[in-house]
Protein backbone atom coordinates (compact mmCIF):
# COMPACT_ATOMS: atom_id res chain seq x y z
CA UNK A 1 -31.53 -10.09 -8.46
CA UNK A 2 -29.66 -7.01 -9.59
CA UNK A 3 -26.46 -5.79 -7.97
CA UNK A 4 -26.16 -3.52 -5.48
CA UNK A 5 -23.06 -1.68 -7.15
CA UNK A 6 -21.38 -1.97 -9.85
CA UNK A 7 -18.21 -0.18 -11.08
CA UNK A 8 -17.12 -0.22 -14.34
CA UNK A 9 -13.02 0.39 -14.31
CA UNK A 10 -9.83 -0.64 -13.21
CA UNK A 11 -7.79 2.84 -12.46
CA UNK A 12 -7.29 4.11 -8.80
CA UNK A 13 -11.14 5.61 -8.75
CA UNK A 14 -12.28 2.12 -9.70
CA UNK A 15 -10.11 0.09 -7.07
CA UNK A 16 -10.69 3.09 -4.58
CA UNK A 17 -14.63 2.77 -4.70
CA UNK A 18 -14.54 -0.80 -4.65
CA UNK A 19 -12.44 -1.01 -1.24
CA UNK A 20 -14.97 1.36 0.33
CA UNK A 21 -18.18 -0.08 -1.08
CA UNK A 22 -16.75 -3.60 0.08
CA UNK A 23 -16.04 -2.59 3.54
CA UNK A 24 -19.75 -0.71 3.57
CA UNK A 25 -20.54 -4.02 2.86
CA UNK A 26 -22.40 -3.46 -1.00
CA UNK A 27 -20.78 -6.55 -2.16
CA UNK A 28 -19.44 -5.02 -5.78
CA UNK A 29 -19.02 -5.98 -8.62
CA UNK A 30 -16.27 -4.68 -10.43
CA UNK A 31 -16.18 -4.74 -14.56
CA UNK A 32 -12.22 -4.45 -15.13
CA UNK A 33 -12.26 -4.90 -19.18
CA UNK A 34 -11.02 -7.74 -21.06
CA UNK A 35 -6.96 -8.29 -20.44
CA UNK A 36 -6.76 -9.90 -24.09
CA UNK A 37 -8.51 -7.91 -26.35
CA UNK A 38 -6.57 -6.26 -29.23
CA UNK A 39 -8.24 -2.91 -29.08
CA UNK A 40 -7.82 -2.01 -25.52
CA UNK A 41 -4.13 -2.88 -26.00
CA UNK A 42 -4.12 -0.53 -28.54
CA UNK A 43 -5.75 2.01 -27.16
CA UNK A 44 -4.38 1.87 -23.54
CA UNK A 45 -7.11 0.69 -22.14
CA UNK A 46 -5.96 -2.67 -20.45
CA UNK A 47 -7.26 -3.84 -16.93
CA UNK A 48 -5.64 -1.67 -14.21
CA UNK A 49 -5.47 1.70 -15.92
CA UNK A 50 -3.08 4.34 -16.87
CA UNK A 51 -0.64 3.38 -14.24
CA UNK A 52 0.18 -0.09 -15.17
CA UNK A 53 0.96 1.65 -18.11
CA UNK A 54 4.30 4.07 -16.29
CA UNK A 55 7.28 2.82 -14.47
CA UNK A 56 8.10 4.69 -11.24
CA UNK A 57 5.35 6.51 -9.36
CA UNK A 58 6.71 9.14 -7.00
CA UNK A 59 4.10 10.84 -6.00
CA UNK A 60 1.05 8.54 -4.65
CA UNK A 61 1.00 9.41 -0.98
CA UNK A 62 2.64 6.16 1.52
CA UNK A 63 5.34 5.16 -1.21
CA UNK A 64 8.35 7.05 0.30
CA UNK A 65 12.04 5.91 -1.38
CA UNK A 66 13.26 2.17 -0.94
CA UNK A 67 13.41 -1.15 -2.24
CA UNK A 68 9.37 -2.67 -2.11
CA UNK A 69 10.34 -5.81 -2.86
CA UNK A 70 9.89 -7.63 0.26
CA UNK A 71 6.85 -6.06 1.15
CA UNK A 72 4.94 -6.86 -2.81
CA UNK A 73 6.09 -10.62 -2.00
CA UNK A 74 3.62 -10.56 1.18
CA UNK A 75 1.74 -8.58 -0.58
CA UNK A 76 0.55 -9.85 -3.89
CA UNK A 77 0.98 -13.18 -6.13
CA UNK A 78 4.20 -13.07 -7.46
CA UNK A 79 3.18 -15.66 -10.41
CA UNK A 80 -0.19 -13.64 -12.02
CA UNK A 81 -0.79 -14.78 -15.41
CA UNK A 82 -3.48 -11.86 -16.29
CA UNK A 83 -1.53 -8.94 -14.57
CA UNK A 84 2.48 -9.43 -15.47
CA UNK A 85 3.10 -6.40 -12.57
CA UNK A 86 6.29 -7.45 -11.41
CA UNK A 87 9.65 -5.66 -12.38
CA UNK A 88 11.60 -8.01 -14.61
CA UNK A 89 14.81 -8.90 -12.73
CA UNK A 90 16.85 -7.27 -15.97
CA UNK A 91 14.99 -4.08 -15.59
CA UNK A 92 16.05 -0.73 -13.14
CA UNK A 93 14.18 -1.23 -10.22
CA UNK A 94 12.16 1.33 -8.58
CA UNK A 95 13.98 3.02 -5.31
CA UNK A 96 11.69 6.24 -5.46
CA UNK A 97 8.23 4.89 -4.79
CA UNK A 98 6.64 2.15 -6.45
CA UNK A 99 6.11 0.62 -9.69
CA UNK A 100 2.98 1.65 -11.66
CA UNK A 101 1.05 -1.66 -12.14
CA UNK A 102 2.56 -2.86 -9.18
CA UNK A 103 0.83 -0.15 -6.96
CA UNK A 104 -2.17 -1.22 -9.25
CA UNK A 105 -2.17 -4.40 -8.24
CA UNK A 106 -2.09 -3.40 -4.87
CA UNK A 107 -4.94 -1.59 -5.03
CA UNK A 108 -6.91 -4.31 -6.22
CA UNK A 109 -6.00 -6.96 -4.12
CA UNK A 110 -6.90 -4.80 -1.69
CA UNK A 111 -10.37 -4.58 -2.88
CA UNK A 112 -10.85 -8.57 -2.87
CA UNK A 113 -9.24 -8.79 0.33
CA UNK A 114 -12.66 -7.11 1.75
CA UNK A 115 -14.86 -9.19 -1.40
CA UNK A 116 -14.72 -7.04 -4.39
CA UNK A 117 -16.13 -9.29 -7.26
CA UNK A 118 -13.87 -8.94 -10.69
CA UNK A 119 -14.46 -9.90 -14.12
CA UNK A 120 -12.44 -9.48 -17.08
CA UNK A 121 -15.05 -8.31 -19.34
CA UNK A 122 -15.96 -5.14 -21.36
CA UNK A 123 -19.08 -3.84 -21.07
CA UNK A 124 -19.56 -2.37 -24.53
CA UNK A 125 -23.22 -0.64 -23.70
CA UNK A 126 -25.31 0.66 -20.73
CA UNK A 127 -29.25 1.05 -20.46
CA UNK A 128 -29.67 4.26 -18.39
CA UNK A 129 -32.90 4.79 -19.34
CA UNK A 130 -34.46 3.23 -16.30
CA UNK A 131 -33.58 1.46 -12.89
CA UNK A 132 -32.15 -0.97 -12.10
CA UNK A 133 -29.79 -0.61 -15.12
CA UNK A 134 -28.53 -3.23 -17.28
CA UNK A 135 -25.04 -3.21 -18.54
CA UNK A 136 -23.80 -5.68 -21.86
CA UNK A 137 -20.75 -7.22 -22.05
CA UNK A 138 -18.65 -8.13 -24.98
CA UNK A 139 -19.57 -11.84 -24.39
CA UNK A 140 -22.97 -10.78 -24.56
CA UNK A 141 -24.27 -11.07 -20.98
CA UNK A 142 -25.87 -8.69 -19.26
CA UNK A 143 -25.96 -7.71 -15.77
CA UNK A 144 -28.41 -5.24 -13.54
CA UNK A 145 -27.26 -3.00 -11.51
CA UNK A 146 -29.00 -1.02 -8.72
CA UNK A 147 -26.04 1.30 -8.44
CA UNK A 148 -24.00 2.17 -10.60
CA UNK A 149 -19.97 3.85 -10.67
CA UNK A 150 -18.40 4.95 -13.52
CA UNK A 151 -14.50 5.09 -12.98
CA UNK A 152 -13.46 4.11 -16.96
CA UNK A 153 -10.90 7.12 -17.09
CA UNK A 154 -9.29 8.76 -20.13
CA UNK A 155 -6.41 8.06 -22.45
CA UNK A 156 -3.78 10.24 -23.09
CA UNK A 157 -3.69 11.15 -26.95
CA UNK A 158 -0.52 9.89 -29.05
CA UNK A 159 0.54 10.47 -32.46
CA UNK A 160 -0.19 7.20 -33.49
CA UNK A 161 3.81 6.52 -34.49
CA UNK A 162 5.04 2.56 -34.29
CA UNK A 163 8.53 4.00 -33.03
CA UNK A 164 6.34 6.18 -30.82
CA UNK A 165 4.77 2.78 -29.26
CA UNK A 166 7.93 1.28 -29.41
CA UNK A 167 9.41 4.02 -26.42
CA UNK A 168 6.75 4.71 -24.14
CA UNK A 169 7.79 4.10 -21.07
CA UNK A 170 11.59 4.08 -22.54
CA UNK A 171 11.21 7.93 -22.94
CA UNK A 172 7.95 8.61 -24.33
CA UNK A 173 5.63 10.02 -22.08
CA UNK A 174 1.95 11.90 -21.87
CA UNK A 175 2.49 12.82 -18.01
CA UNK A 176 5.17 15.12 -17.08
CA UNK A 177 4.18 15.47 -13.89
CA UNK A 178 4.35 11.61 -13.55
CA UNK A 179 7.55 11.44 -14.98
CA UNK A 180 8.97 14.09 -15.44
CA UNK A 181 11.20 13.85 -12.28
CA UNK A 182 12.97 10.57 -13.75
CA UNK A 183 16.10 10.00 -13.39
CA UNK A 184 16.20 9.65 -17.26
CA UNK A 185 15.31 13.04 -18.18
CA UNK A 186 17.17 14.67 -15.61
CA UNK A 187 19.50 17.52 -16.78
CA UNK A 188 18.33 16.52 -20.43
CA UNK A 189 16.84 17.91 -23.73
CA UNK A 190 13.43 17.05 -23.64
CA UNK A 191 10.84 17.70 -26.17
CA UNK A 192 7.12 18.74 -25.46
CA UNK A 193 4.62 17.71 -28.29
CA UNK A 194 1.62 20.23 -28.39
CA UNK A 195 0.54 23.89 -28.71
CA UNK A 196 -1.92 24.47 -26.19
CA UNK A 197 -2.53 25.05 -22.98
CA UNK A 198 -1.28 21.77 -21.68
CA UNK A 199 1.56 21.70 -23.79
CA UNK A 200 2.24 24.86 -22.03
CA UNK A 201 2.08 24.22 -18.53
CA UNK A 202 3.97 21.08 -19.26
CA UNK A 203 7.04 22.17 -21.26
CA UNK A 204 6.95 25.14 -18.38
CA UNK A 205 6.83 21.88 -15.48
CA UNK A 206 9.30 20.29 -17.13
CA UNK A 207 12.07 23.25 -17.30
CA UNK A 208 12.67 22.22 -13.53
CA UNK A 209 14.55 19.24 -14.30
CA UNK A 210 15.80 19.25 -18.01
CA UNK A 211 18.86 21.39 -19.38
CA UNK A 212 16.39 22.45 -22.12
CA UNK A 213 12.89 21.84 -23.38
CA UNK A 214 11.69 21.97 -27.05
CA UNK A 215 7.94 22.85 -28.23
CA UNK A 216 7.51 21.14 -31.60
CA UNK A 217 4.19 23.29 -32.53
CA UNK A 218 2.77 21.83 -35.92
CA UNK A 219 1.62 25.81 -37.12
CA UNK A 220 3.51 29.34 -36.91
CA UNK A 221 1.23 30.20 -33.67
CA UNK A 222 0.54 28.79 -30.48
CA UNK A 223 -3.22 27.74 -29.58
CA UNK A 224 -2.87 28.28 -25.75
CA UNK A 225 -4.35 31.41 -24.14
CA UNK A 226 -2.45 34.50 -24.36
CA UNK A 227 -0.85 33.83 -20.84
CA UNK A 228 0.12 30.53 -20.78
CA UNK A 229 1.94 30.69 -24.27
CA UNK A 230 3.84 34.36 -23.22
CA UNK A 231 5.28 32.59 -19.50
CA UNK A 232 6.18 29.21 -21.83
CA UNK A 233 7.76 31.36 -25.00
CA UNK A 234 9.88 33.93 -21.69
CA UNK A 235 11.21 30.91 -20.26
CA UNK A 236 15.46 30.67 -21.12
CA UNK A 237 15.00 26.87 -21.09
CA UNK A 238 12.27 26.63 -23.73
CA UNK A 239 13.14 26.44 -27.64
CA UNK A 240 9.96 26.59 -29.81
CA UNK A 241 10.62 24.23 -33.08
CA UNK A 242 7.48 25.61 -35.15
CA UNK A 243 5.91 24.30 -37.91
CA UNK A 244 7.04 20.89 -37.08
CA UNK A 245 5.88 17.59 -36.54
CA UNK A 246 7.75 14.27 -35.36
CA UNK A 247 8.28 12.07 -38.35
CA UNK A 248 9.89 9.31 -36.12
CA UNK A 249 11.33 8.86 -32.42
CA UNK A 250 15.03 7.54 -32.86
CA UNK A 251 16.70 5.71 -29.77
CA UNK A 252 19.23 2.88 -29.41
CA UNK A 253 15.99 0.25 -28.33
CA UNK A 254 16.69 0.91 -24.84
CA UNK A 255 16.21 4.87 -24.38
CA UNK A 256 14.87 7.53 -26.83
CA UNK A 257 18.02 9.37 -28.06
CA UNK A 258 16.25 11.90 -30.40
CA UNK A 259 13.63 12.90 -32.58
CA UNK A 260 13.06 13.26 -36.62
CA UNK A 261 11.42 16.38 -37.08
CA UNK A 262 9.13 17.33 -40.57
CA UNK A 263 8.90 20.79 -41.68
CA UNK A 264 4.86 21.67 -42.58
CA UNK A 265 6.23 24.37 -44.78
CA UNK A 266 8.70 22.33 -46.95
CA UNK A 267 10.27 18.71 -47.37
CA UNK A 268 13.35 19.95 -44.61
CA UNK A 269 13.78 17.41 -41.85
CA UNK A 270 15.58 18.13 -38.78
CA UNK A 271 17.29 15.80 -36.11
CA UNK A 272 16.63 16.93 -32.70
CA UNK A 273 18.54 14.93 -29.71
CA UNK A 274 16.53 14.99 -27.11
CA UNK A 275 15.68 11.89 -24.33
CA UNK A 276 12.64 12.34 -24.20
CA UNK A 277 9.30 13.08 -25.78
CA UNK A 278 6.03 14.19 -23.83
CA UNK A 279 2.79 14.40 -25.77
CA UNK A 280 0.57 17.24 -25.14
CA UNK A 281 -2.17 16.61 -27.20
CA UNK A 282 -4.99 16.07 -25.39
CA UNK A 283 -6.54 13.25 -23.67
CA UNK A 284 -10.18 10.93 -24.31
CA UNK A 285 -12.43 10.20 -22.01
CA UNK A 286 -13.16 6.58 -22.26
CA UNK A 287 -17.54 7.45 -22.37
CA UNK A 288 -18.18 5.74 -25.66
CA UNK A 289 -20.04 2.62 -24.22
CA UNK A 290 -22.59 5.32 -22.66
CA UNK A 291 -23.87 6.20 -26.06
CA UNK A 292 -24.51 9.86 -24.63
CA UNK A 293 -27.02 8.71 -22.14
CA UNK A 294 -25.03 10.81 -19.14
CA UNK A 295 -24.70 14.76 -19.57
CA UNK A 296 -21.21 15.48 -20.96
CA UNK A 297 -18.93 18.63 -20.41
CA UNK A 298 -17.75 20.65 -22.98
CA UNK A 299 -14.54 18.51 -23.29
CA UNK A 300 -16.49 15.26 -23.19
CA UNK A 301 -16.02 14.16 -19.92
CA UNK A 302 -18.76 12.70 -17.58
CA UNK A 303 -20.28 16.05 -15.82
CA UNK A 304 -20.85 16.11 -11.89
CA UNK A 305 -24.29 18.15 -11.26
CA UNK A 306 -23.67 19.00 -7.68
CA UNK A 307 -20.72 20.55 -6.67
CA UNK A 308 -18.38 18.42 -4.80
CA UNK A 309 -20.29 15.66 -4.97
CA UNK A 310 -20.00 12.40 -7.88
CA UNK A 311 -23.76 12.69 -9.51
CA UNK A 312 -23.97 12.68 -12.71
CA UNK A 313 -26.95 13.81 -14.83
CA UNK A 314 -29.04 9.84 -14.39
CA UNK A 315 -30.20 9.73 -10.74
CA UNK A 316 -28.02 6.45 -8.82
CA UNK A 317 -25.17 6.33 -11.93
CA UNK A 318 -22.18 7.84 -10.03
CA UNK A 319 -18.51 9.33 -11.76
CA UNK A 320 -14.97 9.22 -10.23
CA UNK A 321 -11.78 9.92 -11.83
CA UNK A 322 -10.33 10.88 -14.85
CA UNK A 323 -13.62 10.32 -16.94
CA UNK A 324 -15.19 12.59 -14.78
CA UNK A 325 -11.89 15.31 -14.69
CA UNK A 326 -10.38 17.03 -17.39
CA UNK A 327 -8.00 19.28 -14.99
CA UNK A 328 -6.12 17.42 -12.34
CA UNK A 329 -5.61 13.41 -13.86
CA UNK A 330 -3.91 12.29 -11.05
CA UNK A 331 -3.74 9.14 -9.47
CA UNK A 332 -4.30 10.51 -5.90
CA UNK A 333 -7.15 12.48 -7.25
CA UNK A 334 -8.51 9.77 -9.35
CA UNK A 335 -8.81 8.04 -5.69
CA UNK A 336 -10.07 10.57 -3.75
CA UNK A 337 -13.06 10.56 -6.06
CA UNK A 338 -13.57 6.91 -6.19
CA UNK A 339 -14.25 6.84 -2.62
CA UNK A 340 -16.36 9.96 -3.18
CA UNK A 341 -18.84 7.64 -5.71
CA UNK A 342 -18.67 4.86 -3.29
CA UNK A 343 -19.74 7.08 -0.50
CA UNK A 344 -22.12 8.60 -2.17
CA UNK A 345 -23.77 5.32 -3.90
CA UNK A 346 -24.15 4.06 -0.30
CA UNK A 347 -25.99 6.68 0.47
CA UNK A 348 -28.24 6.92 -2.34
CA UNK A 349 -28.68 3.25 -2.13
CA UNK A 350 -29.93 3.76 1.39
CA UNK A 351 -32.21 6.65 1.03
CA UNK A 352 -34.25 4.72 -1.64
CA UNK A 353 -34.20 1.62 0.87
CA UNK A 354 -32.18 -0.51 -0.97
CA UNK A 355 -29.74 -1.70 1.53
């Protein structure tokens, strides 16, 4: 018998869909990607999203400040071999919101709490050619599916540095408007990695809380529209480094304490201190398991044919989050959506008599 649903993710769309299809009791089956596998640790693409991959969230709604301690001990399993969530007792706690794979976790116990089914698997390729669909794992099997959600997200784009891997979360950064209110980069340099658009609004974003903001822009010229590069280059607080790149991000193993900075032009190199480094390069949509069977947006992401609603170009295969949105990439939105797909697989599941 094929599944009712199935949803393919781990994120906040994933764990949001799943909570809703359980309660509108679909029974679902939730695909969250294989914890041990070398390539999703390498490309940020371990079980339970961007999120568990940031320290402090401020800004998911219900997480106002104050130690969550207590609660996350009622809450969850403090012992989880698969999902190491919990703060280590030598490491700043959070006291303005919650911790990133912690609220993760949440999230998905949640989703079992009302019978969400999980496995750790990757499903490497989708048949979307006809209904019910099959999906293939990594381990081989394959699974039907009646319904399908796809909540796989995107990645945020690095430079591919070791000392770059070496300070995320100790500095480094591809979310200023996740982070960018840290206590750590308050009243600090702070450099912004990109030239367009992005790179733009988040070098402008981040001017609210650091004493200065660098742009370290690879060419002579900004590739942002017109606009958005004239408010970034008027700002007082922004310094544009150009034709730059970052060699190497220095720190003292805790914190990033600067940056070594390669002139395109010549063999100069430049020390910046800054404490902290925000990559504005782009992001991925993670889409490469559907082997171009959905209808993709210019940018690559998953299109939604009907305004304000998750359907995507293969009737019954619903989108939520960021695989599906190149614009907002929030957590809250990411959410929103995933009950969106859930809501709307329901329905489609009804109207073709199915449940």
């Amino acid at each position: 018998m094929p599944e009712k649903v199935v949803i393919i993710g781990s994120g906040p769309a994933a764990w949001t869909a799943a909570i809703y299809a359980a309660r509108a009791q679909l029974e679902p089956l939730v695909f969250q990607g294989n914890p041990y596998d070398n390539n999703n640790k390498a490309n940020g693409t371990l079980p339970l999203g961007q999120l568990a991959l940031t320290t402090e969230v401020e800004n998911f709604p219900s997480w106002p400040a104050g130690d969550t301690r207590a609660y996350l001990k009622t809450a969850l399993k403090e012992n989880d071999v698969d999902f190491p969530y919990w703060v280590a007792s030598d490491e700043p706690q959070p006291t303005h919101g919650i911790n990133g794979p912690e609220l993760m976790a949440l999230m998905r116990q949640q989703a079992v709490n009302f019978g969400t089914r999980i496995e750790s698997k990757d499903v490497i390729s989708v048949d979307a050619k006809k209904s019910p669909f099959t999906l293939r794992m990594h381990d081989g099997e394959t699974v039907q599916a009646l319904a399908l959600i796809i909540a796989t997200g995107a990645r945020a784009n690095y430079l591919g540095l070791p000392s770059e891997e070496a300070y995320k979360n100790k500095g480094v950064s591809a979310c200023a408007v996740c982070d960018g209110f840290l206590p750590i980069f308050r009243n600090k340099p702070l450099a912004v990695v990109g030239a367009g658009d992005s790179a733009c609004e988040e070098a402008t974003y981040l001017t609210k809380f650091a004493s200065k903001v660098y742009m370290i822009v690879r060419r002579d010229a900004m590739r942002a529209s017109k606009i958005m590069a004239a408010r970034a280059m008027s700002n007082p607080k922004i310094v544009v480094k150009w034709n730059s790149v970052v060699e190497e991000v220095l720190g003292n193993e805790k914190v990033v304490t600067g940056l070594k900075l390669k002139s395109t032009t010549s063999d100069e190199t430049e020390q910046l201190d800054v404490s902290g480094m925000f990559c504005a390069i782009g992001h991925t949509p993670n889409v490469k398991f559907l082997d171009d069977q959905l209808e993709l947006n210019e940018k690559g992401y998953v299109k939604w044919t009907t305004v304000a609603r998750t359907y995507t170009s293969v009737d019954g295969i619903f989108a939520a989050g960021d695989v599906s949105d190149d614009y907002y990439r929030q957590a809250v939105s990411a959410a929103g959506t995933g009950c969106m797909a859930a809501l709307d697989a329901e329905r489609w599941l009804a109207h073709h008599g199915h449940i």
